[in-house]
N, C-alpha and C. Protein backbone atom coordinates (compact mmCIF):
# COMPACT_ATOMS: atom_id res chain seq x y z
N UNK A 1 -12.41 -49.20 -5.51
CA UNK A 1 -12.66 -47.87 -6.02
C UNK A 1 -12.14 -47.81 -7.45
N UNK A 2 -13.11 -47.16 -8.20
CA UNK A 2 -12.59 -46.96 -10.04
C UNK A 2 -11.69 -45.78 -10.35
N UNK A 3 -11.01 -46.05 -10.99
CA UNK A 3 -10.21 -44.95 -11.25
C UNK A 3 -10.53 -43.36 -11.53
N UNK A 4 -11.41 -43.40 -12.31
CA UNK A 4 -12.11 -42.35 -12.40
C UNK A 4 -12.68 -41.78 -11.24
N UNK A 5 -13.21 -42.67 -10.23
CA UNK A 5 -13.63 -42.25 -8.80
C UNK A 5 -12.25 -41.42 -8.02
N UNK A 6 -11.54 -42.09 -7.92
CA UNK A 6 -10.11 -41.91 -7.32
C UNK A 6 -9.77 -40.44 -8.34
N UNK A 7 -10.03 -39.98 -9.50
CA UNK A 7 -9.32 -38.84 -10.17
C UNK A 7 -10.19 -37.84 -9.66
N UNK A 8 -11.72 -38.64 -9.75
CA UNK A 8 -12.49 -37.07 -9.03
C UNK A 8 -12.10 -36.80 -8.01
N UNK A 9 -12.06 -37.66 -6.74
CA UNK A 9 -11.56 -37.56 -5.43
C UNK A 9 -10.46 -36.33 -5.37
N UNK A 10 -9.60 -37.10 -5.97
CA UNK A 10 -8.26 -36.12 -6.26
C UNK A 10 -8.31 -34.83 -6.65
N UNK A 11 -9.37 -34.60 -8.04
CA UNK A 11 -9.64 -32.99 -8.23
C UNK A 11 -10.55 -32.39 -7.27
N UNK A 12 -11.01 -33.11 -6.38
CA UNK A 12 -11.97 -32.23 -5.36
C UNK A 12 -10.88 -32.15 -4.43
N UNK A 13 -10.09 -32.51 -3.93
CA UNK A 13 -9.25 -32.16 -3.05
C UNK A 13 -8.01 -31.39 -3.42
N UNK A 14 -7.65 -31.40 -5.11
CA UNK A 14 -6.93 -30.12 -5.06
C UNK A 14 -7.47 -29.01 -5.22
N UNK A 15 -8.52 -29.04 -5.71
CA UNK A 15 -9.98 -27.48 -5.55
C UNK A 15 -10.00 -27.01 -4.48
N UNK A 16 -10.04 -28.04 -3.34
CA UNK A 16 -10.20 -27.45 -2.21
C UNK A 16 -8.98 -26.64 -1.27
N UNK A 17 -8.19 -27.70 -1.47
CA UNK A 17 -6.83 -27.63 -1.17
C UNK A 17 -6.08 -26.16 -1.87
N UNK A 18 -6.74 -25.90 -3.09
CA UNK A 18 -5.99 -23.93 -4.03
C UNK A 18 -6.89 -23.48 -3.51
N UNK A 19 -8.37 -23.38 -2.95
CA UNK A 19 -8.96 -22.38 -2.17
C UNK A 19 -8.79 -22.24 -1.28
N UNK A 20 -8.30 -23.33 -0.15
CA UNK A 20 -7.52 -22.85 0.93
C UNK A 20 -6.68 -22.02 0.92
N UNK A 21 -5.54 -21.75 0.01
CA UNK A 21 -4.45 -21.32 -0.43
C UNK A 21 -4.67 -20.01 -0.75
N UNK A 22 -5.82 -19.82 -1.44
CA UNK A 22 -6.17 -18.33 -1.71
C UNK A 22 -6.66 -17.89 -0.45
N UNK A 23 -7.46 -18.79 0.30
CA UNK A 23 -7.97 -18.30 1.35
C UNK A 23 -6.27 -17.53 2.56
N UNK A 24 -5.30 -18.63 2.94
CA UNK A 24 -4.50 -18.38 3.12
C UNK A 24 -3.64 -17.11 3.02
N UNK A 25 -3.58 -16.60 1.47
CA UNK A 25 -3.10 -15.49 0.54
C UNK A 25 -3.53 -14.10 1.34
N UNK A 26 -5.15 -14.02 1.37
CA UNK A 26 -5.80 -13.29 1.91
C UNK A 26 -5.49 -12.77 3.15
N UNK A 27 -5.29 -13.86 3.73
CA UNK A 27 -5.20 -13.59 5.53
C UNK A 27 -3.70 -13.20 5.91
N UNK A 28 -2.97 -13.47 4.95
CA UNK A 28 -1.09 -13.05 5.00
C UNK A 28 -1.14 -11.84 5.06
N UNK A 29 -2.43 -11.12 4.64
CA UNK A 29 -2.40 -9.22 4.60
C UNK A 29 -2.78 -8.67 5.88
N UNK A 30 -3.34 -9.74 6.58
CA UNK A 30 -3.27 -9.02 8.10
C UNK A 30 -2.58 -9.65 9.17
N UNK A 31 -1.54 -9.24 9.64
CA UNK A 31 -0.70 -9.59 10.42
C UNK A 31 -1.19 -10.49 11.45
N UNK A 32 -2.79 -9.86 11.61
CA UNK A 32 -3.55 -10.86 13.18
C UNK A 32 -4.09 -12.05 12.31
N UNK A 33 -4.35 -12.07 11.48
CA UNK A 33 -4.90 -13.42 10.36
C UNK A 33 -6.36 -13.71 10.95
N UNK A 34 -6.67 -12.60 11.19
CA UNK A 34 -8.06 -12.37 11.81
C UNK A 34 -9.25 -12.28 10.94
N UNK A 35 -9.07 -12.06 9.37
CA UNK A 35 -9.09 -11.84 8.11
C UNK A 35 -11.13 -11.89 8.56
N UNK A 36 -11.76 -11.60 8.58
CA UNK A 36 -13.04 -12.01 8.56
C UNK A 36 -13.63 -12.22 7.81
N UNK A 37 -14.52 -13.35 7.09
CA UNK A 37 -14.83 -14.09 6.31
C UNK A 37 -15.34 -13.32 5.27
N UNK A 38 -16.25 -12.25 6.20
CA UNK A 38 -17.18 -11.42 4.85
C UNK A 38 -16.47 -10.40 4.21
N UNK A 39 -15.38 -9.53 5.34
CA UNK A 39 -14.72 -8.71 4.04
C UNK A 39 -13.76 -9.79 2.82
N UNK A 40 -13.69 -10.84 3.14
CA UNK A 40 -13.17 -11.42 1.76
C UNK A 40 -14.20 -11.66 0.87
N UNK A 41 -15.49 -12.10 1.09
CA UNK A 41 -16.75 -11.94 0.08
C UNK A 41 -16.83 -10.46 -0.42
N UNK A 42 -16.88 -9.71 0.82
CA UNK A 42 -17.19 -7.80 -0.23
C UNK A 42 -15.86 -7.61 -0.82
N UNK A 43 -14.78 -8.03 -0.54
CA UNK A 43 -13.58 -8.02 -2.01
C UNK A 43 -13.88 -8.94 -3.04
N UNK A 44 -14.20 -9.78 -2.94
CA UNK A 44 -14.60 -10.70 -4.25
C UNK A 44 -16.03 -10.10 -4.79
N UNK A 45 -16.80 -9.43 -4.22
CA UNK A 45 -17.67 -9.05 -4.66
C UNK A 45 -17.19 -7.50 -5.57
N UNK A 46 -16.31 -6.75 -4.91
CA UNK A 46 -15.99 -5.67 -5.96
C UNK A 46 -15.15 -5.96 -7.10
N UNK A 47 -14.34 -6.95 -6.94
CA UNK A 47 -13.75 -7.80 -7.52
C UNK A 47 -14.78 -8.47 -9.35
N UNK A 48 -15.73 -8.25 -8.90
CA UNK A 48 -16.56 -9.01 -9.49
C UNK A 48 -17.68 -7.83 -10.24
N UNK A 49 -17.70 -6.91 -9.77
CA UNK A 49 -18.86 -5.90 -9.71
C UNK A 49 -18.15 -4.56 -9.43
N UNK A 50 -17.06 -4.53 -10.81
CA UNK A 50 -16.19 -3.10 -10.62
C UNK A 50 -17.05 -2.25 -10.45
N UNK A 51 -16.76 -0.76 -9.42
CA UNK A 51 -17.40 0.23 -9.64
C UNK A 51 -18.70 -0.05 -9.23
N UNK A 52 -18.76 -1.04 -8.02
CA UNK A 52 -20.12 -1.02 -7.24
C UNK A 52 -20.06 -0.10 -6.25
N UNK A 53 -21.40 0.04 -5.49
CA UNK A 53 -21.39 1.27 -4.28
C UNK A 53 -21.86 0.30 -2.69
N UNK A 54 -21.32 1.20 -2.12
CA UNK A 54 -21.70 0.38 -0.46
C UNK A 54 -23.03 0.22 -0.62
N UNK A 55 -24.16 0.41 -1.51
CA UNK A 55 -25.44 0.21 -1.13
C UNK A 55 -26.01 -1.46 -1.81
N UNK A 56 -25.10 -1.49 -3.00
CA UNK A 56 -24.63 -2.49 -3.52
C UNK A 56 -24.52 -3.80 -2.77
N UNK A 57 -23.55 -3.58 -1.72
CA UNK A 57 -22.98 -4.36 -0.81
C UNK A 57 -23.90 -4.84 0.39
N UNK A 58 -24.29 -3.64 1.01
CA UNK A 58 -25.92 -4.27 1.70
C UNK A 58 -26.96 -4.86 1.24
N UNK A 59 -27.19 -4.22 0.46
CA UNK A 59 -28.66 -5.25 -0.96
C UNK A 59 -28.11 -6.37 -1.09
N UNK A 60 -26.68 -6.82 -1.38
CA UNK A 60 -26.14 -8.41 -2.11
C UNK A 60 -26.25 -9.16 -0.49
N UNK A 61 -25.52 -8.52 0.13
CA UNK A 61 -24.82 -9.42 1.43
C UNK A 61 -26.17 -8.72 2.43
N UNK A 62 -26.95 -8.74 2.53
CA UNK A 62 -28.14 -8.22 3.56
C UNK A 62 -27.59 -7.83 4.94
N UNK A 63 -26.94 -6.43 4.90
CA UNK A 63 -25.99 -6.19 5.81
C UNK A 63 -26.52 -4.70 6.12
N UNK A 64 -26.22 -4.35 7.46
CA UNK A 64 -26.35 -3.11 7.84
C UNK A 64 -25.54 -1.61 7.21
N UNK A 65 -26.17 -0.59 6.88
CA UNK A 65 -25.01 0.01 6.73
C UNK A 65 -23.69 0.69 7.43
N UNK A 66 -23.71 0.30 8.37
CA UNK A 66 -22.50 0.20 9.62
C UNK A 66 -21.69 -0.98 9.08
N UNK A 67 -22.58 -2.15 8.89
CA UNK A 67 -21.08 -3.12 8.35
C UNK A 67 -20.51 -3.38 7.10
N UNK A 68 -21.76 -2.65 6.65
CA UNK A 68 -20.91 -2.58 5.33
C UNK A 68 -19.82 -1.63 5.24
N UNK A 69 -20.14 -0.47 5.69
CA UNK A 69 -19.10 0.73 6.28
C UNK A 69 -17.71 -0.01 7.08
N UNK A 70 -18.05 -0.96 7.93
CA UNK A 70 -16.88 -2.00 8.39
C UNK A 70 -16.39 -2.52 7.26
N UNK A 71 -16.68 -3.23 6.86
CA UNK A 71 -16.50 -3.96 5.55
C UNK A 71 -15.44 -3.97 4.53
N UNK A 72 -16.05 -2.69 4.14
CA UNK A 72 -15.50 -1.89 2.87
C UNK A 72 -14.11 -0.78 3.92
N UNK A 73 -14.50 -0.30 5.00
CA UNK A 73 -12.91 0.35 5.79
C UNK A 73 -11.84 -0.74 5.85
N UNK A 74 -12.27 -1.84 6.34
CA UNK A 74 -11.46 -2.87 6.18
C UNK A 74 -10.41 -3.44 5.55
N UNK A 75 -11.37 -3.12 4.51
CA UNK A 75 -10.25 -3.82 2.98
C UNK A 75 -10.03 -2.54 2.22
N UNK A 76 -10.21 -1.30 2.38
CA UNK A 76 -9.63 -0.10 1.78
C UNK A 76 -8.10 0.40 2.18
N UNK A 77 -8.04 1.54 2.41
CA UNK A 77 -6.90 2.41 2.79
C UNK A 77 -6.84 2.24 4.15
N UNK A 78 -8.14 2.67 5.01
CA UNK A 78 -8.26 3.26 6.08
C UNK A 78 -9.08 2.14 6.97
N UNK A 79 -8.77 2.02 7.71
CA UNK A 79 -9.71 0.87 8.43
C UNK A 79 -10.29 1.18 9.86
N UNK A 80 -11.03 1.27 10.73
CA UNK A 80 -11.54 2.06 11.77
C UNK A 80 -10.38 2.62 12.35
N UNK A 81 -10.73 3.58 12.96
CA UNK A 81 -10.21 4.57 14.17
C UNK A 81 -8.22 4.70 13.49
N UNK A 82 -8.74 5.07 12.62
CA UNK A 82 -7.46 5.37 11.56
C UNK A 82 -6.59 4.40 11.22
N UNK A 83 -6.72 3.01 11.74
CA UNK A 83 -5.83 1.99 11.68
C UNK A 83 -5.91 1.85 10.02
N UNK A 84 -4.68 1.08 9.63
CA UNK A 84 -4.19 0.85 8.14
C UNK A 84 -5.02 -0.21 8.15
N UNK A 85 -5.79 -0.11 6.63
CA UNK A 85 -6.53 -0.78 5.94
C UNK A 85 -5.77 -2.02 5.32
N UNK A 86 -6.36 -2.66 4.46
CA UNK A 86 -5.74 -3.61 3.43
C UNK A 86 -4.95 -3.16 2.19
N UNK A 87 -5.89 -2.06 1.69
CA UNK A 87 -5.60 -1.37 0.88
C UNK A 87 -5.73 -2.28 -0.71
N UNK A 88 -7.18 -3.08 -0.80
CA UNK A 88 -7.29 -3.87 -1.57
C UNK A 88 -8.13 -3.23 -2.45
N UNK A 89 -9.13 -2.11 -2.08
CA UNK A 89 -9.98 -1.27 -2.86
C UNK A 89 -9.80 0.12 -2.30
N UNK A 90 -10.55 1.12 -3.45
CA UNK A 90 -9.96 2.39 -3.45
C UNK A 90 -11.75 2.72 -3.18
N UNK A 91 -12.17 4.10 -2.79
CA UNK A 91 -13.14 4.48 -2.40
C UNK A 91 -13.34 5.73 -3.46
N UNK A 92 -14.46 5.98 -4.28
CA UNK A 92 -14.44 7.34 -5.27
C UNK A 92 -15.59 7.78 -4.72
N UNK A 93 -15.88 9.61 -4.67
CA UNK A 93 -17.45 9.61 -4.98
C UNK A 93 -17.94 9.51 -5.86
N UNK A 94 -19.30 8.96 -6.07
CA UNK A 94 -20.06 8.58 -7.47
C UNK A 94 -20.08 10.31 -8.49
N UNK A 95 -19.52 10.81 -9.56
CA UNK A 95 -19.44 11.68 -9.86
C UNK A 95 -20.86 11.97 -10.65
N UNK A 96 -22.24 11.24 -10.75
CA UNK A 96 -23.41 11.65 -10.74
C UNK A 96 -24.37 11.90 -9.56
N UNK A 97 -23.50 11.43 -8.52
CA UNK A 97 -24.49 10.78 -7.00
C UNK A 97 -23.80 11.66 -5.91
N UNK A 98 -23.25 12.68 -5.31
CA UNK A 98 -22.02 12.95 -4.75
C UNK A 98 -22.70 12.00 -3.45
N UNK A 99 -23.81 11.59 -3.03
CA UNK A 99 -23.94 10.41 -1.39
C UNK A 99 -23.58 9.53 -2.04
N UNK A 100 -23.38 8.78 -3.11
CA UNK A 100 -22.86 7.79 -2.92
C UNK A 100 -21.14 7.21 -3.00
N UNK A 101 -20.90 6.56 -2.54
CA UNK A 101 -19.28 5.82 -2.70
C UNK A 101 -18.90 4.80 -3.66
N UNK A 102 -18.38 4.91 -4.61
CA UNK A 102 -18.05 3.71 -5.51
C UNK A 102 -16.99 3.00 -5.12
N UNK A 103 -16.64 1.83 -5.17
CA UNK A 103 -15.60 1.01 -4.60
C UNK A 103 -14.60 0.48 -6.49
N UNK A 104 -13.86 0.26 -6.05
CA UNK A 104 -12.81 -0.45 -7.02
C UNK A 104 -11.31 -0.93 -6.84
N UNK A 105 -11.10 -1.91 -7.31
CA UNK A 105 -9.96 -2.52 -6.98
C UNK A 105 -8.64 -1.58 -7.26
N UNK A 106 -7.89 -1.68 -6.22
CA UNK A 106 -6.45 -0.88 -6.24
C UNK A 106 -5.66 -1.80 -6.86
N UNK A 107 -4.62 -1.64 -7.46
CA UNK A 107 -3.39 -1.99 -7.81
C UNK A 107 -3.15 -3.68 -7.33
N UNK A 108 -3.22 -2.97 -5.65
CA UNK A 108 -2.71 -4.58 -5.03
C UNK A 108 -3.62 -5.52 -5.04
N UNK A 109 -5.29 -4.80 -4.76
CA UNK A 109 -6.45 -5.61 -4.95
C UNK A 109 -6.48 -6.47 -6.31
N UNK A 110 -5.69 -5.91 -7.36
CA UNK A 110 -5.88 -6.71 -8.67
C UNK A 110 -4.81 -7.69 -8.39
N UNK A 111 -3.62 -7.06 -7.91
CA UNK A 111 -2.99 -8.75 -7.88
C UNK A 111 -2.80 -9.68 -6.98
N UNK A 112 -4.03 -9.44 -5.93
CA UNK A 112 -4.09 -10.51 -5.02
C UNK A 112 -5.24 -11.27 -6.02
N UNK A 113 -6.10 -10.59 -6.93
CA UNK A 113 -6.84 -11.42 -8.03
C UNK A 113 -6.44 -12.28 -8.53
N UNK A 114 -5.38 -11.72 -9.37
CA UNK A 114 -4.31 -12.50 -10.53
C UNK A 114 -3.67 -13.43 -9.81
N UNK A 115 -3.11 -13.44 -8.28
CA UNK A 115 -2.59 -13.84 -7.70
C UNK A 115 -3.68 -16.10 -7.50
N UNK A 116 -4.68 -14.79 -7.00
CA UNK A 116 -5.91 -16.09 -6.48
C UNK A 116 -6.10 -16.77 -7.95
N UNK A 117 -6.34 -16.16 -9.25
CA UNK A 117 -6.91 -16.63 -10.38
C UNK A 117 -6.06 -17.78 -10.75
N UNK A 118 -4.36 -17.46 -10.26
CA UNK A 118 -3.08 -18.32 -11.05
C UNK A 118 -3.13 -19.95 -9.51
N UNK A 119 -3.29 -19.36 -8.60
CA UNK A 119 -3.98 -20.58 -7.75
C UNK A 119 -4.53 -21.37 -8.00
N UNK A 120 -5.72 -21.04 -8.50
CA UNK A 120 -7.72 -21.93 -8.50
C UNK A 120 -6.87 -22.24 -9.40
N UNK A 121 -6.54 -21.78 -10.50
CA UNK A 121 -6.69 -22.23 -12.50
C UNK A 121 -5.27 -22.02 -12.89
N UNK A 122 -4.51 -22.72 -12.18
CA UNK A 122 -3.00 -23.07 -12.60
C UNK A 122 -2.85 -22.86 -13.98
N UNK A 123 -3.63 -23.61 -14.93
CA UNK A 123 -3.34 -23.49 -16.18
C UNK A 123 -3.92 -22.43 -17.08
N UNK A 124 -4.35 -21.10 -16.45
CA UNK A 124 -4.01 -20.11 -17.04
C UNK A 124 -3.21 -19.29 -16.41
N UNK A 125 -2.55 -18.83 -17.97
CA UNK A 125 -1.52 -17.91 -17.79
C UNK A 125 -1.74 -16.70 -18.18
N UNK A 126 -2.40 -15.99 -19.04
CA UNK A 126 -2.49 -14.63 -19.38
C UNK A 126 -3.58 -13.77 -18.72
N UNK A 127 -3.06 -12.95 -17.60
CA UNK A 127 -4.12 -12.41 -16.69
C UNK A 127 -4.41 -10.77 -17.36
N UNK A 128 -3.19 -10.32 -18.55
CA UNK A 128 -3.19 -9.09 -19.10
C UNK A 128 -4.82 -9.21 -20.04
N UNK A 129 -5.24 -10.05 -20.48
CA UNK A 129 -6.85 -10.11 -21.41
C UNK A 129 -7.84 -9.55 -20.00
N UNK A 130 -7.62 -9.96 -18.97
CA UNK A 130 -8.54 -9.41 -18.07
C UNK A 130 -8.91 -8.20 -17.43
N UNK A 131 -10.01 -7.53 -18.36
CA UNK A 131 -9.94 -6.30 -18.12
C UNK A 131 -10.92 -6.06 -16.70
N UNK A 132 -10.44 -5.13 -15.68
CA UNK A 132 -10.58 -5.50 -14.15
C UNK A 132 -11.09 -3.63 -13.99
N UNK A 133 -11.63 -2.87 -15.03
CA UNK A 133 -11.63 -1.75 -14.64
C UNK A 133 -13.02 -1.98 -15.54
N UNK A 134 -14.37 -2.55 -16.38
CA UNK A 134 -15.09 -2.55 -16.46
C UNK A 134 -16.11 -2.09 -15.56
């Protein structure tokens, strides 16, 4: 094996090895580590798409609006039948739309970001340039 073979090897397995880790990160917020795969996609997706709406979330992820309604309770404040949420995104009404719901990252939702970003990409350090309210 060439060395260069052996370095890629190596960076594919620490890639994989810090997304585990974020993956990990994620699931530490629910005590059952039950974490379900897709509300970590619809957080990376608001994550990604500040100030998107649950309709948003069905159109991207081809999802019912019941699960997206799961989804998004999940990783908010409030999570079914009053149980505590994640509290990773905040819920607004659209102040042109009053049916619709805008989603956006809370406080903690940004620094489980910063958190995941200093994981994947060790070698950045300045997460203050990242403006997360666009």
């Amino acid at each position: 094996m060439t060395q260069a073979k052996l370095e890629e090897l190596l960076k594919i397995d620490n890639e994989s090895y810090n997304l585990l880790r974020v993956l990990h990160m994620f699931m530490k917020l629910d005590n059952t580590q039950e974490v379900p795969l897709q509300s970590m996609a619809v957080f990376w997706y608001v994550a990604t798409y500040q100030k998107c709406s649950k309709k948003d979330i069905e159109d991207h992820f081809k999802m019912s609006k019941a699960s997206a309604s799961r989804m998004t309770d999940y990783i908010s404040r409030y999570h079914r039948l009053g149980k505590p949420g994640l509290g990773l995104v905040s819920k607004e009404q659209d102040p042109n739309d009053r049916r619709r719901t805008l989603l956006k990252l809370t406080r903690k939702g940004k620094d489980l970001i910063e958190k995941s970003f200093s994981t994947l990409y060790e070698d950045v350090k300045d997460f203050n340039e990242i403006d997360f309210e666009e």
